[in-house]
C-alpha atoms as a PDB file:
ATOM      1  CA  UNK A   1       0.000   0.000   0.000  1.00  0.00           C
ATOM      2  CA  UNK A   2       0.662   3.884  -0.767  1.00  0.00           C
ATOM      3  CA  UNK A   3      -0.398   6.345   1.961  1.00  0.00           C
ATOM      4  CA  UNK A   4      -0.296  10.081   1.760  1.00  0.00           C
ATOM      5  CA  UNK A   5       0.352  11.106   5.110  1.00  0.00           C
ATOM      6  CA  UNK A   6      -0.685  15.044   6.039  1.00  0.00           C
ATOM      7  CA  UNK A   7       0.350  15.704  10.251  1.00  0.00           C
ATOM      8  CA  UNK A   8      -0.495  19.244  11.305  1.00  0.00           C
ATOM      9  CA  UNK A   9      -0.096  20.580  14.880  1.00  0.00           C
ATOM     10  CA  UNK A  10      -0.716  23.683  15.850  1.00  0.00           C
ATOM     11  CA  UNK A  11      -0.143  25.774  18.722  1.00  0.00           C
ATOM     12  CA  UNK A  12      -2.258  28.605  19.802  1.00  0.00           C
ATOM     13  CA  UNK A  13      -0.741  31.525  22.348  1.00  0.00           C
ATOM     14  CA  UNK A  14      -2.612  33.945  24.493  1.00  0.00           C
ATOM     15  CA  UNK A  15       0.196  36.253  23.895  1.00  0.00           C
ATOM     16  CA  UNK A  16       3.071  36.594  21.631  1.00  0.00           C
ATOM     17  CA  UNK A  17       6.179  34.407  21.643  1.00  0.00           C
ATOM     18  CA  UNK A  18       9.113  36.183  20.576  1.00  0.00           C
ATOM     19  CA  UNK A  19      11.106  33.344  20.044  1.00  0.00           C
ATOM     20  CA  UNK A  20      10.301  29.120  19.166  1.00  0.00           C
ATOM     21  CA  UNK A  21      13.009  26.903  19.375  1.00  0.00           C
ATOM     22  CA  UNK A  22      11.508  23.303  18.191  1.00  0.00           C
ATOM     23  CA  UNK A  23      12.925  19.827  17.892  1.00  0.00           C
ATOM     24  CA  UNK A  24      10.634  17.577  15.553  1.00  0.00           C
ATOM     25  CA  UNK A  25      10.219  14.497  14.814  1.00  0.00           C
ATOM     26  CA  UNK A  26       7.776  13.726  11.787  1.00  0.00           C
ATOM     27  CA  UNK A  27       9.763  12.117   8.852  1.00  0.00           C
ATOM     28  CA  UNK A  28       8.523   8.238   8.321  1.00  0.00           C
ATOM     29  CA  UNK A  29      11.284   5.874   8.748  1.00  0.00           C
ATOM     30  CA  UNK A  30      12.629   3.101   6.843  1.00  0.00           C
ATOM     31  CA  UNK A  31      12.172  -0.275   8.050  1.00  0.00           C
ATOM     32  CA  UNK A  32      12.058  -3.894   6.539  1.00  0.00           C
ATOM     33  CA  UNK A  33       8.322  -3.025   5.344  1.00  0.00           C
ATOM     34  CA  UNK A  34       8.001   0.629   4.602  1.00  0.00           C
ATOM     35  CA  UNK A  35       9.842   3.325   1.984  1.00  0.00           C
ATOM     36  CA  UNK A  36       9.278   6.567   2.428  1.00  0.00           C
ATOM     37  CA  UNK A  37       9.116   7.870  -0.842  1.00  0.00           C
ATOM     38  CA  UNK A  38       8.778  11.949   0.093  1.00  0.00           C
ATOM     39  CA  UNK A  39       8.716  13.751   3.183  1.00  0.00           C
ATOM     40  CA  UNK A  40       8.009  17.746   3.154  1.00  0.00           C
ATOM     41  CA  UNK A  41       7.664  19.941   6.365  1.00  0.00           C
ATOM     42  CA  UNK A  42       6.259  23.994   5.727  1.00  0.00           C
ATOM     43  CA  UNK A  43       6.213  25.649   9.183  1.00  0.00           C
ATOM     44  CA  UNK A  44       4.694  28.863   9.327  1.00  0.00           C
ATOM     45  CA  UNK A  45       5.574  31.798  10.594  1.00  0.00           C
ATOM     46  CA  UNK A  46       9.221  30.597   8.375  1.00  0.00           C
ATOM     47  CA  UNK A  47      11.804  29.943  10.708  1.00  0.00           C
ATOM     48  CA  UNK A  48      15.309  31.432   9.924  1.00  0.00           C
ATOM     49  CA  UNK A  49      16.940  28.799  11.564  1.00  0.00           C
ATOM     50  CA  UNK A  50      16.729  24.504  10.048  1.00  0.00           C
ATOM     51  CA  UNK A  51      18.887  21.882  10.367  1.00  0.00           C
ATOM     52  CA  UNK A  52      18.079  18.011  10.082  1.00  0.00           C
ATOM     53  CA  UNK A  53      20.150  14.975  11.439  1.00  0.00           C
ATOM     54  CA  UNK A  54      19.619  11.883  13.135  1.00  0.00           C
ATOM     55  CA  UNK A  55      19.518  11.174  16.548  1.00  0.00           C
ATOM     56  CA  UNK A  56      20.964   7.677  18.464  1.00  0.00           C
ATOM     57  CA  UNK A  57      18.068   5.348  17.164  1.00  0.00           C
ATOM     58  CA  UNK A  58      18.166   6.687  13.690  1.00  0.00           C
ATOM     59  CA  UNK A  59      15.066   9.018  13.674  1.00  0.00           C
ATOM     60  CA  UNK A  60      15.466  11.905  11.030  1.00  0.00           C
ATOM     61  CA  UNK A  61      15.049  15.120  13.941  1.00  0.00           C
ATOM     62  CA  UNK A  62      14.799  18.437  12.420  1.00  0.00           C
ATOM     63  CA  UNK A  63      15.892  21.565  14.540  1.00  0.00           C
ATOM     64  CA  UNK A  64      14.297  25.144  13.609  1.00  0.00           C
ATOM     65  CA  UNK A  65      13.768  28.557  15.390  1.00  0.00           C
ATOM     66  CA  UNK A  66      11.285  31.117  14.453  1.00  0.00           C
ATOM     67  CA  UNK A  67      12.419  34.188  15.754  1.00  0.00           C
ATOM     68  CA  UNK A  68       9.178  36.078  14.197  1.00  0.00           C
ATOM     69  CA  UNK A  69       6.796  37.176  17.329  1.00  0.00           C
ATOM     70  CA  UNK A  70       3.826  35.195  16.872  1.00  0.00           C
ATOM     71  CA  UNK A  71       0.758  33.921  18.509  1.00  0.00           C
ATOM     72  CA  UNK A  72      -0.183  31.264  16.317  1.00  0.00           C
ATOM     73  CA  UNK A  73       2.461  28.006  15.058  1.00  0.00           C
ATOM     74  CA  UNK A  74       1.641  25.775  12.678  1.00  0.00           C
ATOM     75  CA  UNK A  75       3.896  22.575  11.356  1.00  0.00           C
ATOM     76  CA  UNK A  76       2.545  20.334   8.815  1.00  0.00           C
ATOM     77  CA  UNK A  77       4.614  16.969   7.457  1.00  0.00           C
ATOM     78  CA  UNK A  78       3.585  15.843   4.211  1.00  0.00           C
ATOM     79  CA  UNK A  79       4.936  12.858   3.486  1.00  0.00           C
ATOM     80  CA  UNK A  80       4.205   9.710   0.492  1.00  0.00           C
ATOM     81  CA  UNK A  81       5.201   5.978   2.000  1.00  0.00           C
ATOM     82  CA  UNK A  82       4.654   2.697   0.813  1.00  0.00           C
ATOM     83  CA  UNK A  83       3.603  -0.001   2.826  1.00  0.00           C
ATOM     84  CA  UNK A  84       4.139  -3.561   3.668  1.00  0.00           C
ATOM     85  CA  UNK A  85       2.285  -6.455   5.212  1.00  0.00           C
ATOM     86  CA  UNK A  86       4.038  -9.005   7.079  1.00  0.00           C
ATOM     87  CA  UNK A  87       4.048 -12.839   7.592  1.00  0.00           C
ATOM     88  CA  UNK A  88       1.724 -14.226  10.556  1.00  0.00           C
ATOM     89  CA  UNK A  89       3.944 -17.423   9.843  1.00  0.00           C
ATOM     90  CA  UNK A  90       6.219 -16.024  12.361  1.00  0.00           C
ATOM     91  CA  UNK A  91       4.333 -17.144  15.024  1.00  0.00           C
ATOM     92  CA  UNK A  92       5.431 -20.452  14.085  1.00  0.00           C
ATOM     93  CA  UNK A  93       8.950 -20.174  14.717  1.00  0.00           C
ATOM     94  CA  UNK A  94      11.852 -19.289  16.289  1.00  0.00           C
ATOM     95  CA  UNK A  95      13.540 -19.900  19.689  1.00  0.00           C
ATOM     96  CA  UNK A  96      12.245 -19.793  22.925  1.00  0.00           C
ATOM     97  CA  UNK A  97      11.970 -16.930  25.176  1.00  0.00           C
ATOM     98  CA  UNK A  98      14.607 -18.011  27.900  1.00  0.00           C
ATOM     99  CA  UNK A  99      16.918 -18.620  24.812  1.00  0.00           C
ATOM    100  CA  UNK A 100      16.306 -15.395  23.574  1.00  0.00           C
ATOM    101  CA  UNK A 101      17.231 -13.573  26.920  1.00  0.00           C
ATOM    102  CA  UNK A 102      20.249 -16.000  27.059  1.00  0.00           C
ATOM    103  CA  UNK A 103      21.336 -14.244  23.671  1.00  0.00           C
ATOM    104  CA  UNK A 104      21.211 -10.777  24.982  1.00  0.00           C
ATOM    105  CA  UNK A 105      22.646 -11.048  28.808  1.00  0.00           C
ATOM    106  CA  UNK A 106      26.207 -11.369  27.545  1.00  0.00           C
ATOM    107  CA  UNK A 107      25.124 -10.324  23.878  1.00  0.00           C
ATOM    108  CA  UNK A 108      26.384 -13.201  21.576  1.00  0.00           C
ATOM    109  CA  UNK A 109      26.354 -11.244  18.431  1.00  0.00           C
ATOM    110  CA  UNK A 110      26.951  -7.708  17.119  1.00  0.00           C
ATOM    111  CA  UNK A 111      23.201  -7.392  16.382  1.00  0.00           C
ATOM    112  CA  UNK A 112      22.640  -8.356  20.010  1.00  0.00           C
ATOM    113  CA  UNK A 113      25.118  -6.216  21.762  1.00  0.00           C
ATOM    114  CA  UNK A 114      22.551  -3.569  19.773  1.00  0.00           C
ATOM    115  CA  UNK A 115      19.385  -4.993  20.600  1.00  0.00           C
ATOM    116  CA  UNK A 116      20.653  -5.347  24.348  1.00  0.00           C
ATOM    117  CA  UNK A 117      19.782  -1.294  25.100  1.00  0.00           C
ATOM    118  CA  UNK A 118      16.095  -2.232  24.681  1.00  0.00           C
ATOM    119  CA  UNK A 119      16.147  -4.818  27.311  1.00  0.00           C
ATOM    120  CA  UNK A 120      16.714  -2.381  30.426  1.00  0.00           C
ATOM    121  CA  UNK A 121      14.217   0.079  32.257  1.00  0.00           C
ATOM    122  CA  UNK A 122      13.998   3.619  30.552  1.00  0.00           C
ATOM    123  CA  UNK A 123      12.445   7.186  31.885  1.00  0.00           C
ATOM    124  CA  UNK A 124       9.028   5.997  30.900  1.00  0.00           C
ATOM    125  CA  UNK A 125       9.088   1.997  31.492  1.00  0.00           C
ATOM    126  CA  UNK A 126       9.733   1.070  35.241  1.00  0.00           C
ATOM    127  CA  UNK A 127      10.332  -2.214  36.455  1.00  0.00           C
ATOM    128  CA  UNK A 128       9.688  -3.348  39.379  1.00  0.00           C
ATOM    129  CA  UNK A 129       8.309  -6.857  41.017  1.00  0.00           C
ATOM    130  CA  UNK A 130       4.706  -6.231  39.869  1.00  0.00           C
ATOM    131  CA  UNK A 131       5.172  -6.258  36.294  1.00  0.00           C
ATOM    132  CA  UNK A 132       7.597  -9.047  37.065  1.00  0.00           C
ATOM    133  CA  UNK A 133       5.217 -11.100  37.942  1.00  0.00           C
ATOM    134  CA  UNK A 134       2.425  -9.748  35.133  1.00  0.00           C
ATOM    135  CA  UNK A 135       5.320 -10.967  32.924  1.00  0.00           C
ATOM    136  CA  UNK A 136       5.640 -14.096  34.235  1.00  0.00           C
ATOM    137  CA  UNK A 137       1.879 -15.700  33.736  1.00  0.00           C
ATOM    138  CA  UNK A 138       2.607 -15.433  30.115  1.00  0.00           C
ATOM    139  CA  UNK A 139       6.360 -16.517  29.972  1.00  0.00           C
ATOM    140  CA  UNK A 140       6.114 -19.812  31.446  1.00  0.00           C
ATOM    141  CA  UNK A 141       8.895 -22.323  31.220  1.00  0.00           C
ATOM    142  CA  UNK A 142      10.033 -23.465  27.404  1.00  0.00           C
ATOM    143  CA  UNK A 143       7.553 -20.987  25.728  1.00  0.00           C
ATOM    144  CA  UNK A 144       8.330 -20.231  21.949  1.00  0.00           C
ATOM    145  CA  UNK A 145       9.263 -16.067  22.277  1.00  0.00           C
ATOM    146  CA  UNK A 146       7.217 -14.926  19.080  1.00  0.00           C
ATOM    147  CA  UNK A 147       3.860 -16.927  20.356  1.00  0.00           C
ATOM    148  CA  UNK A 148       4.583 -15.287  23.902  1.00  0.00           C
ATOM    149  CA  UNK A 149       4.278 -11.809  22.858  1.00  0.00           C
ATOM    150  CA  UNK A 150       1.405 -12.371  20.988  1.00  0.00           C
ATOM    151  CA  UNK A 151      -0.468 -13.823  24.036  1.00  0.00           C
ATOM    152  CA  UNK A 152       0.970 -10.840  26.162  1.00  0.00           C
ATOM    153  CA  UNK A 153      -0.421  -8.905  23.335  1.00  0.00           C
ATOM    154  CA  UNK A 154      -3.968 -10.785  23.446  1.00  0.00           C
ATOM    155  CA  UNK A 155      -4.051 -10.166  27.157  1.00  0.00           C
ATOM    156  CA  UNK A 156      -3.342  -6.890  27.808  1.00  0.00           C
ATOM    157  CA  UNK A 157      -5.932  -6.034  24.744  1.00  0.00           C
ATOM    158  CA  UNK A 158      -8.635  -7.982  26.576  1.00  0.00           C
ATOM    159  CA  UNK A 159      -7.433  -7.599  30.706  1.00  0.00           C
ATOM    160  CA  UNK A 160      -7.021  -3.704  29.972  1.00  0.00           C
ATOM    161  CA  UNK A 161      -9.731  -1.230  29.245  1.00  0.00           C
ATOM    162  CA  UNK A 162      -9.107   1.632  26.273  1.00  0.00           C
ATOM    163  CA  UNK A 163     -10.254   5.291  28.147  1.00  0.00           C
ATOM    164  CA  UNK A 164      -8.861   8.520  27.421  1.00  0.00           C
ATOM    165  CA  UNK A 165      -7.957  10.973  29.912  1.00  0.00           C
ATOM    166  CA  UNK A 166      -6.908   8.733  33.063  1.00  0.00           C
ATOM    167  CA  UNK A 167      -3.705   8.944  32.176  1.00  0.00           C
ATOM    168  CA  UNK A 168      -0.697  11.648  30.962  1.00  0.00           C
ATOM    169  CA  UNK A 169       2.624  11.128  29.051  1.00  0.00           C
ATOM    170  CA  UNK A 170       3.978  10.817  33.106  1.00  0.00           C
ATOM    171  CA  UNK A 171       1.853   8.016  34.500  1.00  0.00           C
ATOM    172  CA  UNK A 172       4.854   5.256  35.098  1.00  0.00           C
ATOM    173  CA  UNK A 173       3.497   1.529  33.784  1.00  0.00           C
ATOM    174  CA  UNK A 174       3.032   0.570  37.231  1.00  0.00           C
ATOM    175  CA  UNK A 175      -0.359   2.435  37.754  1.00  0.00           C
ATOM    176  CA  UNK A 176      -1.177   1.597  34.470  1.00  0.00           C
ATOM    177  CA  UNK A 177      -1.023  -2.272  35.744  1.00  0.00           C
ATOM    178  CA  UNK A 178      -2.841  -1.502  39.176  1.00  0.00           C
ATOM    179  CA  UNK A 179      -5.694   0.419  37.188  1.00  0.00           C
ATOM    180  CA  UNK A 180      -6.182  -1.541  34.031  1.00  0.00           C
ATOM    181  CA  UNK A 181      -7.118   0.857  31.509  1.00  0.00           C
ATOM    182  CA  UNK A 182      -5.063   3.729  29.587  1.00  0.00           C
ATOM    183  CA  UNK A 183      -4.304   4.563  26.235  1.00  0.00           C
ATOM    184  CA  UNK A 184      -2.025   3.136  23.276  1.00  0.00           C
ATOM    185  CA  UNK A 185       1.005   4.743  25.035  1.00  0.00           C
ATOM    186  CA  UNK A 186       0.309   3.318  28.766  1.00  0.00           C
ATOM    187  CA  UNK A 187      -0.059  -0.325  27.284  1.00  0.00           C
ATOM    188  CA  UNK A 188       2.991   0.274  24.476  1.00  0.00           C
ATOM    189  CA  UNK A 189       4.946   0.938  27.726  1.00  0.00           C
ATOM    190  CA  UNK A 190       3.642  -1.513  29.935  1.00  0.00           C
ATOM    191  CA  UNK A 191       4.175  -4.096  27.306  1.00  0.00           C
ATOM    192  CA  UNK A 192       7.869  -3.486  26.918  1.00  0.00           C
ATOM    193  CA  UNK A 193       8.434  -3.281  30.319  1.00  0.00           C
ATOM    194  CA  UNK A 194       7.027  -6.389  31.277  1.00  0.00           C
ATOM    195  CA  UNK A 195       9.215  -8.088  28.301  1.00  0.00           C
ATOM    196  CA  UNK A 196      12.354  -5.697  29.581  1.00  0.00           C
ATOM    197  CA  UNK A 197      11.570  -7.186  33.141  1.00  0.00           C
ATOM    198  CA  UNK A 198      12.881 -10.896  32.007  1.00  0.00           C
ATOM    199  CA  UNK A 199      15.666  -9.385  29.990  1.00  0.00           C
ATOM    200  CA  UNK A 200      14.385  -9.414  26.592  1.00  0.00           C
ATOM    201  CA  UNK A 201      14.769  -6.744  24.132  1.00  0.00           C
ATOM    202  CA  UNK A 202      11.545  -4.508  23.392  1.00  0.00           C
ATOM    203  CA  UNK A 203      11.422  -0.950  21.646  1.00  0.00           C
ATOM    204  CA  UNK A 204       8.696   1.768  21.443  1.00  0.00           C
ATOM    205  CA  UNK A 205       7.026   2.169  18.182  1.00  0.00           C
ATOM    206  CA  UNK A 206       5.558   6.018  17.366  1.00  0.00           C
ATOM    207  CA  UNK A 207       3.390   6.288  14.348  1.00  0.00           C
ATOM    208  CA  UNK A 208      -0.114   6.150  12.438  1.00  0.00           C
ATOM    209  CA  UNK A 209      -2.848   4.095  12.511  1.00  0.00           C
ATOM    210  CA  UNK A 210      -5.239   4.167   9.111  1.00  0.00           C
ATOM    211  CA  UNK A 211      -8.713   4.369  10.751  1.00  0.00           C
ATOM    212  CA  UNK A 212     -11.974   2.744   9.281  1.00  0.00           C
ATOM    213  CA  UNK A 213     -15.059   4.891   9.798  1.00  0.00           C
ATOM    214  CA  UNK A 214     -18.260   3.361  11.397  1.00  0.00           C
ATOM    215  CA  UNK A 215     -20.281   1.485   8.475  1.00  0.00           C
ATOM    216  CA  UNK A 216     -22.881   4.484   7.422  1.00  0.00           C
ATOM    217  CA  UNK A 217     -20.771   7.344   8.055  1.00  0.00           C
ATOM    218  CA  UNK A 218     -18.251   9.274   5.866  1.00  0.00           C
ATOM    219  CA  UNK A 219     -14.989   9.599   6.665  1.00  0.00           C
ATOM    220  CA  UNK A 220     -13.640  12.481   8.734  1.00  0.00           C
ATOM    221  CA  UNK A 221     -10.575  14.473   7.055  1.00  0.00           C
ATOM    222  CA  UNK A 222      -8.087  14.274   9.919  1.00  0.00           C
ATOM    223  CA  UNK A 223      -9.549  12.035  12.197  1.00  0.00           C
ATOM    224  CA  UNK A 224      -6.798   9.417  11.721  1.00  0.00           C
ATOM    225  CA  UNK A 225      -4.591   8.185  14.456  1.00  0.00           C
ATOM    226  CA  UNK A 226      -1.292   8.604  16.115  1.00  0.00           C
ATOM    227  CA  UNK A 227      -0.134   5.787  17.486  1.00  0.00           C
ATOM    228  CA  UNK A 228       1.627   3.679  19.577  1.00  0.00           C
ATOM    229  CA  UNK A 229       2.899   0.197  19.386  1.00  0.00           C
ATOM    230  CA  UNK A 230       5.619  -2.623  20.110  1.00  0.00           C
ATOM    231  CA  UNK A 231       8.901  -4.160  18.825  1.00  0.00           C
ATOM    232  CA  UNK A 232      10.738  -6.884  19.760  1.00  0.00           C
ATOM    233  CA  UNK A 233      13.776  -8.304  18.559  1.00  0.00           C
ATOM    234  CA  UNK A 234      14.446 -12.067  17.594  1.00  0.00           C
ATOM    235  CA  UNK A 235      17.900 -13.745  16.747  1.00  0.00           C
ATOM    236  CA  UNK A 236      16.255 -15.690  13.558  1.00  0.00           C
ATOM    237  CA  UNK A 237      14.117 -12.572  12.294  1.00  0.00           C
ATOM    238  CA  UNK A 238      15.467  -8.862  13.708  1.00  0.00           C
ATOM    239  CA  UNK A 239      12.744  -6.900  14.667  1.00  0.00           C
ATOM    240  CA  UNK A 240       8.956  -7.672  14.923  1.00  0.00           C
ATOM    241  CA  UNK A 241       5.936  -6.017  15.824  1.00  0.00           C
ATOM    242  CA  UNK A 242       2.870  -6.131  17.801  1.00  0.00           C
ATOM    243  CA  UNK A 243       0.188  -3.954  18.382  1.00  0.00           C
ATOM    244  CA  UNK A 244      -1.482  -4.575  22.311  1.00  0.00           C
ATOM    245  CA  UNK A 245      -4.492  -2.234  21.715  1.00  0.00           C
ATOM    246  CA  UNK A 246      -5.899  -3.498  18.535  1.00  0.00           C
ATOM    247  CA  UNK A 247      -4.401  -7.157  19.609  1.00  0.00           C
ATOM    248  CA  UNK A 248      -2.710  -7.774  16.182  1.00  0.00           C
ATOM    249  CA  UNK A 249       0.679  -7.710  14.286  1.00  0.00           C
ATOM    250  CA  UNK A 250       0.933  -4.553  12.416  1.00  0.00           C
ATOM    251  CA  UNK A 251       1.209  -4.692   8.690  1.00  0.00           C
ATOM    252  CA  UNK A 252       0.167  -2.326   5.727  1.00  0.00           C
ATOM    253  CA  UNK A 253      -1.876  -0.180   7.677  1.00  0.00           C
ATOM    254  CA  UNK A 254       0.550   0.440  10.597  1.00  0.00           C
ATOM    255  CA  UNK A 255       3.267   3.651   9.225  1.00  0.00           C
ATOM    256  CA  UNK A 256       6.123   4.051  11.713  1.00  0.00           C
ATOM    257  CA  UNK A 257       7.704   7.689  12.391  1.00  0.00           C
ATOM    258  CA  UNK A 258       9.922   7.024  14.509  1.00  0.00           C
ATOM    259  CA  UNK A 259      11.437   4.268  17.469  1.00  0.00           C
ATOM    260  CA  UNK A 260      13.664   4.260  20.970  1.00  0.00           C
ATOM    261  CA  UNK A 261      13.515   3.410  24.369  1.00  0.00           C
ATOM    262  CA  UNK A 262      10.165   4.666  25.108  1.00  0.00           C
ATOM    263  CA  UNK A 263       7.483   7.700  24.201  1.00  0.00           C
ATOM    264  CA  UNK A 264      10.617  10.110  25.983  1.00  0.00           C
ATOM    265  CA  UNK A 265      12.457   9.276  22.396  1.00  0.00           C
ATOM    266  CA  UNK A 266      10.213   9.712  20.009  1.00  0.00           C
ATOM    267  CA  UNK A 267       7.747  12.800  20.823  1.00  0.00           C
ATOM    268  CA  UNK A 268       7.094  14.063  17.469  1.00  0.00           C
ATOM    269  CA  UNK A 269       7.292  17.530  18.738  1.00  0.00           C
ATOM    270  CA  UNK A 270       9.120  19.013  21.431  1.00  0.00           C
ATOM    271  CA  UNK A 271       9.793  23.159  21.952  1.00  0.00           C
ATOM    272  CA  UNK A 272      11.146  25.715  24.331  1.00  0.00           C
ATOM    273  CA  UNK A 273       9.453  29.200  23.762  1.00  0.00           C
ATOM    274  CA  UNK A 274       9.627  32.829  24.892  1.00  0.00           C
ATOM    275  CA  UNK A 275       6.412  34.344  25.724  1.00  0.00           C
ATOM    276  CA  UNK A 276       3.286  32.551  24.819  1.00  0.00           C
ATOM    277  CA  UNK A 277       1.545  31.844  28.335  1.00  0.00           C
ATOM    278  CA  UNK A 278      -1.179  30.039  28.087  1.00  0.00           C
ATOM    279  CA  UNK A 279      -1.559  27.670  25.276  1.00  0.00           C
ATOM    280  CA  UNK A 280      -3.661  24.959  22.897  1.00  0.00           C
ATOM    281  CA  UNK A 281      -2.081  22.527  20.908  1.00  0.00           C
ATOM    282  CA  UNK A 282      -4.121  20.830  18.156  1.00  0.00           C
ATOM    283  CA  UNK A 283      -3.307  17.800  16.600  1.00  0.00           C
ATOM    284  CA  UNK A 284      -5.261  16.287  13.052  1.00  0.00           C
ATOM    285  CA  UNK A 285      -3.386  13.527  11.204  1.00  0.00           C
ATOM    286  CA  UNK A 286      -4.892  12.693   7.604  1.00  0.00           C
ATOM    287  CA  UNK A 287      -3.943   8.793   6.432  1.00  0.00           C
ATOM    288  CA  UNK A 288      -4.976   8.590   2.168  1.00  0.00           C
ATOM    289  CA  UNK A 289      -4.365   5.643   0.694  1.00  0.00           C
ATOM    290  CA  UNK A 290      -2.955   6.342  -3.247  1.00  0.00           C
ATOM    291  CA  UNK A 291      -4.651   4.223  -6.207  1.00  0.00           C
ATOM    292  CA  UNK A 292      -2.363   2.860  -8.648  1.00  0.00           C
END
C-alpha cells in the first residue's frame, strides 16, 4: 500500500512568543516493510533557523527557530510511504523466550550487543516486582518467544480497558497495571516493560494508525490516528511487531515515524518558547491511501 500522510499541529498563544526553538520528529522511517518515498515539512511563521540529522536510534530530527513574534504556530509533514504487510507465519517459529534472553545477557552477536539497550528500564518503562510477575503468567517455562508476545499482546488487549484521559505522558506503567485501563502509550509501555523485566529486548514504536469509519458514516478528514505500538527483537528474524491495543501484528496499515527506548524518544514535537503563556495545541493527522 501507498499512503499520503498530512500531520499538522498547531499551537495557539494567548500572547506573543518572541522566540520558538523546536525539535521535531515527523519524517517516516525506513524499516524492513516501509519506503518513504517523500517527506516535506512547511512551518509557518518561516523559521530562519533549520537543520536536520539523526539522533541515536536513527530518527530523522529536524531543529528550527522562528524568531518572528507570533501567537499562532503551525507545522505540517507531508509525506508519500509505501507499505508492507508481514508474515503471521512467524508465530510459528523461532527460539524460545529463555533462549532469547540468554542471547542478549552477555550479547552473543553484534546485532545483540545492539538490541541489548532495549532490554533495560527507561524514563518511561519502570520495572519493578509487579510487572515481574504480570510478565511471568505469560512466559512460562520453554515458551516459543514470538507466540509469547502475541499472548501478552492478546491479554493486555482484553485484561485492559481503552479510556482517554486517566492517564498523561507521566503516569509510570506501574499504575497503568494496578488500574487496568489507559491509552495506546500506557499499554505500548507496559508491554515493553514487562518483556524488559525478564531481559528481553523490546522498543517503542511512534506512528499512524489508518482508521476505518463506522459502516454508514463518511470519513472524517483528519480524524486518523497517532499511534503507539511494540517491537521486539528475535535472533532468527530482527525486529517484529505487535500492536497490544488493537491485539494484532501490524502490517500495511501500521506507518512508523519514529522508534527508541520509550514515548521520551520519540515525541514528534518538542519546543522551548519565549512568551506565549497560556496555550492549545491541536493535533489532526490525515492517512490517504494512493490508487495505482
Amino acid at each position: 500500500m501507498i499512503y499520503d500522510i498530512s500531520h499538522d499541529t498547531t499551537f495557539d498563544y494567548a500572547q506573543p512568543v518572541s522566540v520558538s526553538h523546536q525539535l521535531l520528529r515527523l519524517s517516516p522511517r525506513v524499516s524492513t516493510r516501509q519506503k518513504p518515498l517523500h517527506n516535506r515539512l512547511i512551518v509557518e511563521p518561516a523559521p530562519v533557523m533549520r537543520k536536520t540529522r539523526h539522533d541515536f536510534f536513527g530518527n530523522e530530527i529536524t531543529y528550527l527557530t522562528v524568531q518572528v513574534p507570533h501567537e499562532r504556530l503551525t507545522i505540517r509533514s507531508a509525506s508519500r510511504v509505501e507499505v508492507g504487510g508481514v508474515d503471521a507465519a512467524l508465530l510459528n517459529l523461532g527460539p524460545t523466550w529463555e533462549e532469547v534472553a540468554a542471547v542478549i545477557d552477555p550479547p552473543a552477536s553484534k546485532a545483540a550487543l545492539e538490541a541489548s539497550q532495549f532490554a533495560f528500564a527507561s524514563p518511561y518503562v519502570g520495572i519493578d516486582d509487579d510487572v515481574y510477575e504480570f510478565a511471568k503468567q505469560t512466559f512460562t517455562k520453554g515458551k516459543a518467544f514470538l507466540p509469547a508476545v502475541m499472548e501478552l499482546t492478546a491479554v493486555i488487549y482484553h485484561d485492559f480497558v481503552y479510556e482517554g484521559g486517566v492517564t498523561d505522558v507521566w503516569t509510570p506503567v506501574s499504575e497503568v497495571l494496578a488500574k487496568r485501563r489507559g491509552v495506546c502509550q500506557d499499554f505500548a509501555h507496559l508491554e515493553i516493560a514487562a518483556l524488559r523485566s525478564l531481559g528481553l529486548p523490546a522498543r517503542y514504536m511512534s506512528g499512524y494508525l489508518l482508521t476505518h469509519p463506522v459502516e454508514g458514516k463518511e470519513r472524517l478528514v483528519g480524524a486518523d490516528a497517532s499511534h503507539a505500538w511494540v517491537s521486539v527483537w528475535c535472533p532468527d528474524f530482527g525486529w517484529v511487531e505487535f500492536d497490544p491495543t488493537n491485539n494484532l501484528m501490524p502490517s500495511d496499515e501500521h506507518i512508523a515515524l519514529a522508534w527508541g527506548r520509550d514515548y521520551g524518544d520519540v515525541s514528534p514535537t518538542t519546543g522551548i518558547i519565549v512568551g506565549g503563556g497560556a496555550h492549545t495545541v491541536t493535533v489532526a493527522v490525515n492517512v490517504d491511501s494512493v490508487a495505482l
